[in-house]
PDB file of N, CA and C in Angstrom:
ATOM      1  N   UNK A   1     -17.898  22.632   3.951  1.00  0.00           N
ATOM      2  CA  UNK A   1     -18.292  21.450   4.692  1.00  0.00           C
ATOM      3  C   UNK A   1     -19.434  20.745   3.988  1.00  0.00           C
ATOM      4  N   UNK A   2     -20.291  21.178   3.987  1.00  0.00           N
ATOM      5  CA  UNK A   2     -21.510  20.818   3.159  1.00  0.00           C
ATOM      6  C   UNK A   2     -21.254  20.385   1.815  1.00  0.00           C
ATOM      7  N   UNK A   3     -20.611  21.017   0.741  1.00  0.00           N
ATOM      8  CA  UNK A   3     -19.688  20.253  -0.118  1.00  0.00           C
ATOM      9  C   UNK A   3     -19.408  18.857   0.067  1.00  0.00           C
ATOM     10  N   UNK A   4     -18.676  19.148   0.847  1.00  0.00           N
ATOM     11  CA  UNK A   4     -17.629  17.743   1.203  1.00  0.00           C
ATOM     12  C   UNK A   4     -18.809  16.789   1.566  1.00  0.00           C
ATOM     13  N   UNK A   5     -19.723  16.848   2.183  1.00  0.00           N
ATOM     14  CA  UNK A   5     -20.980  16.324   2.509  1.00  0.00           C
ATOM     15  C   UNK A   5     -21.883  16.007   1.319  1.00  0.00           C
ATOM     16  N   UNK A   6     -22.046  16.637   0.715  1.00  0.00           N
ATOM     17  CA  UNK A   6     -22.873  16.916  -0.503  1.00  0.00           C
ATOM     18  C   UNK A   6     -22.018  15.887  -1.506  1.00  0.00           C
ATOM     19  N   UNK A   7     -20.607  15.766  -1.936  1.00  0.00           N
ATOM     20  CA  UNK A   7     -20.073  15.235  -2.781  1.00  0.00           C
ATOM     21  C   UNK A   7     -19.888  14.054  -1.901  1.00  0.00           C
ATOM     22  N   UNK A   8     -19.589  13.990  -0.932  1.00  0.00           N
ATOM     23  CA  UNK A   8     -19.300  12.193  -0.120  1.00  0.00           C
ATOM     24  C   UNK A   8     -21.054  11.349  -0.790  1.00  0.00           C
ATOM     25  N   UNK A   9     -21.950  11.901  -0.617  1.00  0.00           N
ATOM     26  CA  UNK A   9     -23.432  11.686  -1.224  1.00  0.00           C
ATOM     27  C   UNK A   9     -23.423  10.989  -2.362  1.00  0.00           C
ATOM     28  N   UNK A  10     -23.115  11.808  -3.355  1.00  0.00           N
ATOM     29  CA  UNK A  10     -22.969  11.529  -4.541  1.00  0.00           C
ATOM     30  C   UNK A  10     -22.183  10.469  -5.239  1.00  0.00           C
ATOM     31  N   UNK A  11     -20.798  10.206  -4.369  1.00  0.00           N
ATOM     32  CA  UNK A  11     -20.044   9.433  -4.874  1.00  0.00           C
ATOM     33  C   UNK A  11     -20.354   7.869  -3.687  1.00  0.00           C
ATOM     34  N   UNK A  12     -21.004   8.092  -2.651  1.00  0.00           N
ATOM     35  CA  UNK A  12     -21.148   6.449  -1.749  1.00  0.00           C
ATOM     36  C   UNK A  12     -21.959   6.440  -0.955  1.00  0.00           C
ATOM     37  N   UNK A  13     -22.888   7.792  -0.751  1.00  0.00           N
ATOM     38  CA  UNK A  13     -24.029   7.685  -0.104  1.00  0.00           C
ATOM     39  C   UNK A  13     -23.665   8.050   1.353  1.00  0.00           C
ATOM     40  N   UNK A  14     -23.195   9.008   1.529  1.00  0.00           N
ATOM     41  CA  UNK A  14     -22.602   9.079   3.273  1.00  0.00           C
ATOM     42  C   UNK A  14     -23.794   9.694   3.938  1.00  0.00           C
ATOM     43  N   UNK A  15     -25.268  10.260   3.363  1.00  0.00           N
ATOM     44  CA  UNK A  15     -26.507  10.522   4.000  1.00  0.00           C
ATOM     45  C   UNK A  15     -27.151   8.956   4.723  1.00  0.00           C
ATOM     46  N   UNK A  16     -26.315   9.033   6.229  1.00  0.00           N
ATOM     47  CA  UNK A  16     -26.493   7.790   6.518  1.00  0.00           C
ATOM     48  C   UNK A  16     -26.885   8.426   8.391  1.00  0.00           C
ATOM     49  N   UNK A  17     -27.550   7.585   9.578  1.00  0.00           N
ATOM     50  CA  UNK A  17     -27.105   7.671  10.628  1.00  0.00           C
ATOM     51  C   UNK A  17     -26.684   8.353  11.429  1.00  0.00           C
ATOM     52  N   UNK A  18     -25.274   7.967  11.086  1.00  0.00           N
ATOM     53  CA  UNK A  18     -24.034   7.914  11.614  1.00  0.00           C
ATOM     54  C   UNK A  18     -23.389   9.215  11.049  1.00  0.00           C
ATOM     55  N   UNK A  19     -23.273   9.646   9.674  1.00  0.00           N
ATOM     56  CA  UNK A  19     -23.420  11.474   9.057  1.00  0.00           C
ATOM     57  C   UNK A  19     -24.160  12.193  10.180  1.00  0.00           C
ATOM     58  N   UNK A  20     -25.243  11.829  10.463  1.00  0.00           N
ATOM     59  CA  UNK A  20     -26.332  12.981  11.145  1.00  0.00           C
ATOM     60  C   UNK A  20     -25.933  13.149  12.474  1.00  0.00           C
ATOM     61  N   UNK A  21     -25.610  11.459  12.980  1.00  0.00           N
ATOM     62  CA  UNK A  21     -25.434  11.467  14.770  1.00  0.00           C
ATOM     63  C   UNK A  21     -23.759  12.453  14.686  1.00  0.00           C
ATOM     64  N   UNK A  22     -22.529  12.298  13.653  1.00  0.00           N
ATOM     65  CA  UNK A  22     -21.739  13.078  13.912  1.00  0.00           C
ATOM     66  C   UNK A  22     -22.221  14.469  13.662  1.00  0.00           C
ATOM     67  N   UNK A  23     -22.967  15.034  12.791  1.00  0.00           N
ATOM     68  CA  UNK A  23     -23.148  15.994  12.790  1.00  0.00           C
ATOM     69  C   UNK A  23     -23.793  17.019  13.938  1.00  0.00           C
ATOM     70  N   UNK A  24     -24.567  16.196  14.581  1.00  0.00           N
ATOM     71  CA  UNK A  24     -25.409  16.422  15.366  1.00  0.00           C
ATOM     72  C   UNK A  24     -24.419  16.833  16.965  1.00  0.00           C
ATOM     73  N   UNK A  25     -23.817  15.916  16.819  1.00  0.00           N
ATOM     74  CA  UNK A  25     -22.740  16.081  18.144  1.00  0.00           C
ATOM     75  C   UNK A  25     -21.429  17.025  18.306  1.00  0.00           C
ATOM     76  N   UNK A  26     -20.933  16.848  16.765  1.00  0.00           N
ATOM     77  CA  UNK A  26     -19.636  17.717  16.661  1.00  0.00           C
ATOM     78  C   UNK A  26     -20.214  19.005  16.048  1.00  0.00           C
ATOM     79  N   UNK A  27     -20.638  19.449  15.825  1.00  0.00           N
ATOM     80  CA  UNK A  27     -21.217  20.998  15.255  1.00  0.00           C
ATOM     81  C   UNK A  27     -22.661  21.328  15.942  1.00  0.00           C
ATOM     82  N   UNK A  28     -23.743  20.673  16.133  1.00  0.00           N
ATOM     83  CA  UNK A  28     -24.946  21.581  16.608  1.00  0.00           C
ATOM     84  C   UNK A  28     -24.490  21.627  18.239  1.00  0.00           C
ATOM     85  N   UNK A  29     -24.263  20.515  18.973  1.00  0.00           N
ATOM     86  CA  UNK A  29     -24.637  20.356  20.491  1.00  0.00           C
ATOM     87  C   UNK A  29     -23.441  20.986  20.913  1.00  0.00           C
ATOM     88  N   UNK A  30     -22.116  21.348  20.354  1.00  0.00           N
ATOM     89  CA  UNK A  30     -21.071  22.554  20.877  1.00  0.00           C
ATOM     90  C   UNK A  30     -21.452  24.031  20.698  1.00  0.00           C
ATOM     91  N   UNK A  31     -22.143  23.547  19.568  1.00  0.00           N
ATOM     92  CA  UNK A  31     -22.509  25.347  18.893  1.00  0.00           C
ATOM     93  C   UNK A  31     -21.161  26.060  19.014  1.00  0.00           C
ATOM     94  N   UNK A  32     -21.844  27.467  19.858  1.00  0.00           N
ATOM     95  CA  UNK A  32     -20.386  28.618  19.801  1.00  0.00           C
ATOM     96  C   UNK A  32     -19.650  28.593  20.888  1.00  0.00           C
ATOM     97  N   UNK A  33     -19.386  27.288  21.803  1.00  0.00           N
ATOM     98  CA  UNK A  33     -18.935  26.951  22.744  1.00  0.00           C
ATOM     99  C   UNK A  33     -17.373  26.454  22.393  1.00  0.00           C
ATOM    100  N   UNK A  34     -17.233  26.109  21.093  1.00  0.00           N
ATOM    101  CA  UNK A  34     -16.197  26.000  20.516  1.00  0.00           C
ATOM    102  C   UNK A  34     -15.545  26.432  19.344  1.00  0.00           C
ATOM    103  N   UNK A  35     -14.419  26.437  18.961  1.00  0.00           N
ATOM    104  CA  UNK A  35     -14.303  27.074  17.761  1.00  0.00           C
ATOM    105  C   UNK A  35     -14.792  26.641  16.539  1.00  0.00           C
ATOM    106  N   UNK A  36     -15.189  27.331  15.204  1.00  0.00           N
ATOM    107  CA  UNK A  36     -16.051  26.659  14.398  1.00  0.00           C
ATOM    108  C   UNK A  36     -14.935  26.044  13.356  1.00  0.00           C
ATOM    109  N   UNK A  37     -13.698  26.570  13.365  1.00  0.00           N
ATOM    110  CA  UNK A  37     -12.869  25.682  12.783  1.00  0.00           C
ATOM    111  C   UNK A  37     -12.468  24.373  13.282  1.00  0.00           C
ATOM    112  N   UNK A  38     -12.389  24.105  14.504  1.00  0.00           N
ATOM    113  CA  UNK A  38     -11.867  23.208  15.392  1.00  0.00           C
ATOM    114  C   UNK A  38     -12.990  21.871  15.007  1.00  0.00           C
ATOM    115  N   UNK A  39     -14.060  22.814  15.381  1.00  0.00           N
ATOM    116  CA  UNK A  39     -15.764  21.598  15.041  1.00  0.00           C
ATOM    117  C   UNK A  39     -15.820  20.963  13.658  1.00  0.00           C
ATOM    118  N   UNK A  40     -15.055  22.047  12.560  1.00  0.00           N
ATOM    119  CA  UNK A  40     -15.294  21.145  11.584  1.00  0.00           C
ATOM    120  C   UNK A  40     -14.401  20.342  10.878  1.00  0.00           C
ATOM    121  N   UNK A  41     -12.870  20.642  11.383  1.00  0.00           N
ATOM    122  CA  UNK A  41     -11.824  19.479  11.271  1.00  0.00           C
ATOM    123  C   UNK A  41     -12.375  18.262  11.991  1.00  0.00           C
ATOM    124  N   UNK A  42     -12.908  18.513  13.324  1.00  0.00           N
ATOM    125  CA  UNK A  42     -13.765  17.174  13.879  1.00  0.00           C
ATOM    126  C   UNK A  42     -15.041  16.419  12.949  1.00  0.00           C
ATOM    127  N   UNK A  43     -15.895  17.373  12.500  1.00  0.00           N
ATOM    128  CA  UNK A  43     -16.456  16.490  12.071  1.00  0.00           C
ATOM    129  C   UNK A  43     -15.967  15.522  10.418  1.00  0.00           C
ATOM    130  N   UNK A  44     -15.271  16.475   9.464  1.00  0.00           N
ATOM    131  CA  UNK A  44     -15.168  15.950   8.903  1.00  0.00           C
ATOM    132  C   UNK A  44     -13.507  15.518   8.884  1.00  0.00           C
ATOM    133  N   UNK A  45     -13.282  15.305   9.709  1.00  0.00           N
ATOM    134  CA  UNK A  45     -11.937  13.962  10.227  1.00  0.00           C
ATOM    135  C   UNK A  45     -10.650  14.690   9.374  1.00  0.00           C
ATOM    136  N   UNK A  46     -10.605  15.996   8.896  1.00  0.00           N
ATOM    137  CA  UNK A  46      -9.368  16.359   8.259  1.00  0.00           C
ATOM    138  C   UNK A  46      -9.390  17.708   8.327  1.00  0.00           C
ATOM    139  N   UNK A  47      -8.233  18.291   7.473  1.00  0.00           N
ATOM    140  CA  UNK A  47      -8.615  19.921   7.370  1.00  0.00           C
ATOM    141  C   UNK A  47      -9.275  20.377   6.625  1.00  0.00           C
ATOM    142  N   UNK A  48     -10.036  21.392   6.789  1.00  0.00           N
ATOM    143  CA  UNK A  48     -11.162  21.815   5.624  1.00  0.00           C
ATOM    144  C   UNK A  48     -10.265  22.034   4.368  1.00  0.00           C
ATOM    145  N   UNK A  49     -10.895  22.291   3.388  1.00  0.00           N
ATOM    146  CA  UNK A  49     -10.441  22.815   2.100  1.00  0.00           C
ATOM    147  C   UNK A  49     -11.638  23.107   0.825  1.00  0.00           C
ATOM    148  N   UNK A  50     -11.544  22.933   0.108  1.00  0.00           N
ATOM    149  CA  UNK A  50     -12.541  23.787  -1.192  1.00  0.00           C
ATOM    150  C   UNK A  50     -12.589  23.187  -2.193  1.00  0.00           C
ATOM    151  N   UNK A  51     -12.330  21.499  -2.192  1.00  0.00           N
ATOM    152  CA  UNK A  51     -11.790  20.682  -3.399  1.00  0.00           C
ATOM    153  C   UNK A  51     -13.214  20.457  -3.478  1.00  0.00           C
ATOM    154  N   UNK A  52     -13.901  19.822  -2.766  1.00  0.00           N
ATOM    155  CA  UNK A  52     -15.627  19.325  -2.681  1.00  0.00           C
ATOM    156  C   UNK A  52     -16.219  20.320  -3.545  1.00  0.00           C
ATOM    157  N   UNK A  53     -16.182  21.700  -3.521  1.00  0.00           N
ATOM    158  CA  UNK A  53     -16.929  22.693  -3.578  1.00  0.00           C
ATOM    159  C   UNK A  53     -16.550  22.988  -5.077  1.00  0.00           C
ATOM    160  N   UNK A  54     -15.363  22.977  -5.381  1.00  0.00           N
ATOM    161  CA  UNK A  54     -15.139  23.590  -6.799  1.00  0.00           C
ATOM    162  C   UNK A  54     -14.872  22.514  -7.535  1.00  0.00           C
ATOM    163  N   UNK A  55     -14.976  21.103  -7.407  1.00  0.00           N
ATOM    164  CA  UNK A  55     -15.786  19.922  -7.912  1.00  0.00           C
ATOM    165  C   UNK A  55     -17.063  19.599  -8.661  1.00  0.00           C
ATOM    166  N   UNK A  56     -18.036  20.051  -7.194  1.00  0.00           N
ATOM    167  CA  UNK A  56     -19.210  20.818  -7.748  1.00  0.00           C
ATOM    168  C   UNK A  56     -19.391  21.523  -8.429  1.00  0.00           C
ATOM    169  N   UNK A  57     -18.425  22.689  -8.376  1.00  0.00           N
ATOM    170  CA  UNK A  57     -19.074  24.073  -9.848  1.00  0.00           C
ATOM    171  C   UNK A  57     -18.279  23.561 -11.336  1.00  0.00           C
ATOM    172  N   UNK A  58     -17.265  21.866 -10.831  1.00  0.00           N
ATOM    173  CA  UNK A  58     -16.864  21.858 -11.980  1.00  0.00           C
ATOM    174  C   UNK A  58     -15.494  22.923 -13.083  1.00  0.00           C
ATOM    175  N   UNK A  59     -14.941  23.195 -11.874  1.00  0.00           N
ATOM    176  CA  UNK A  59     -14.057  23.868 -11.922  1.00  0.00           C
ATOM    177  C   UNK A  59     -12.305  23.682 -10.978  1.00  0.00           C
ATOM    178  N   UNK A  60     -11.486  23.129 -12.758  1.00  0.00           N
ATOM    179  CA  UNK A  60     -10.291  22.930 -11.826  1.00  0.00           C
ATOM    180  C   UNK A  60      -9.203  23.896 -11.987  1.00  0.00           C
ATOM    181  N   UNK A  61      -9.050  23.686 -10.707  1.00  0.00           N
ATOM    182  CA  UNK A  61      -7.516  24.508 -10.217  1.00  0.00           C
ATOM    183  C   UNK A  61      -5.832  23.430 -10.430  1.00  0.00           C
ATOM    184  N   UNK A  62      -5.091  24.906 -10.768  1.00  0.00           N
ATOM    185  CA  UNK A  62      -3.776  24.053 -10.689  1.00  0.00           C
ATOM    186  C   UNK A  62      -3.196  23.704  -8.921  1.00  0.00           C
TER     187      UNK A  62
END
């Protein structure tokens, strides 16, 4: 998640607001009231995955 966060940054600046107020609502204020997979397809509007992350280390997969 943070990835995906971390690289949205880098490439258009998504450390905005509107990043924090979703963050703030869909992951801290449910906490463990919901599932933590469920919270973070919500916040970040798709299914997770690992493309952000191994982007970052600069490392591609087939």
């Amino acid at each position: 998640m943070f990835e995906s966060r971390f690289q949205c940054a880098i490439d258009g600046g998504c450390l905005s607001k509107s990043v924090g107020r979703d963050y703030r609502e869909k992951i801290l204020r449910p906490g463990g009231s919901k599932d933590a997979a469920d919270m973070l397809k919500d916040f970040l509007g798709r299914e997770p995955n690992d493309d952000a992350f191994f982007k970052l280390l600069n490392v591609n997969l087939p």
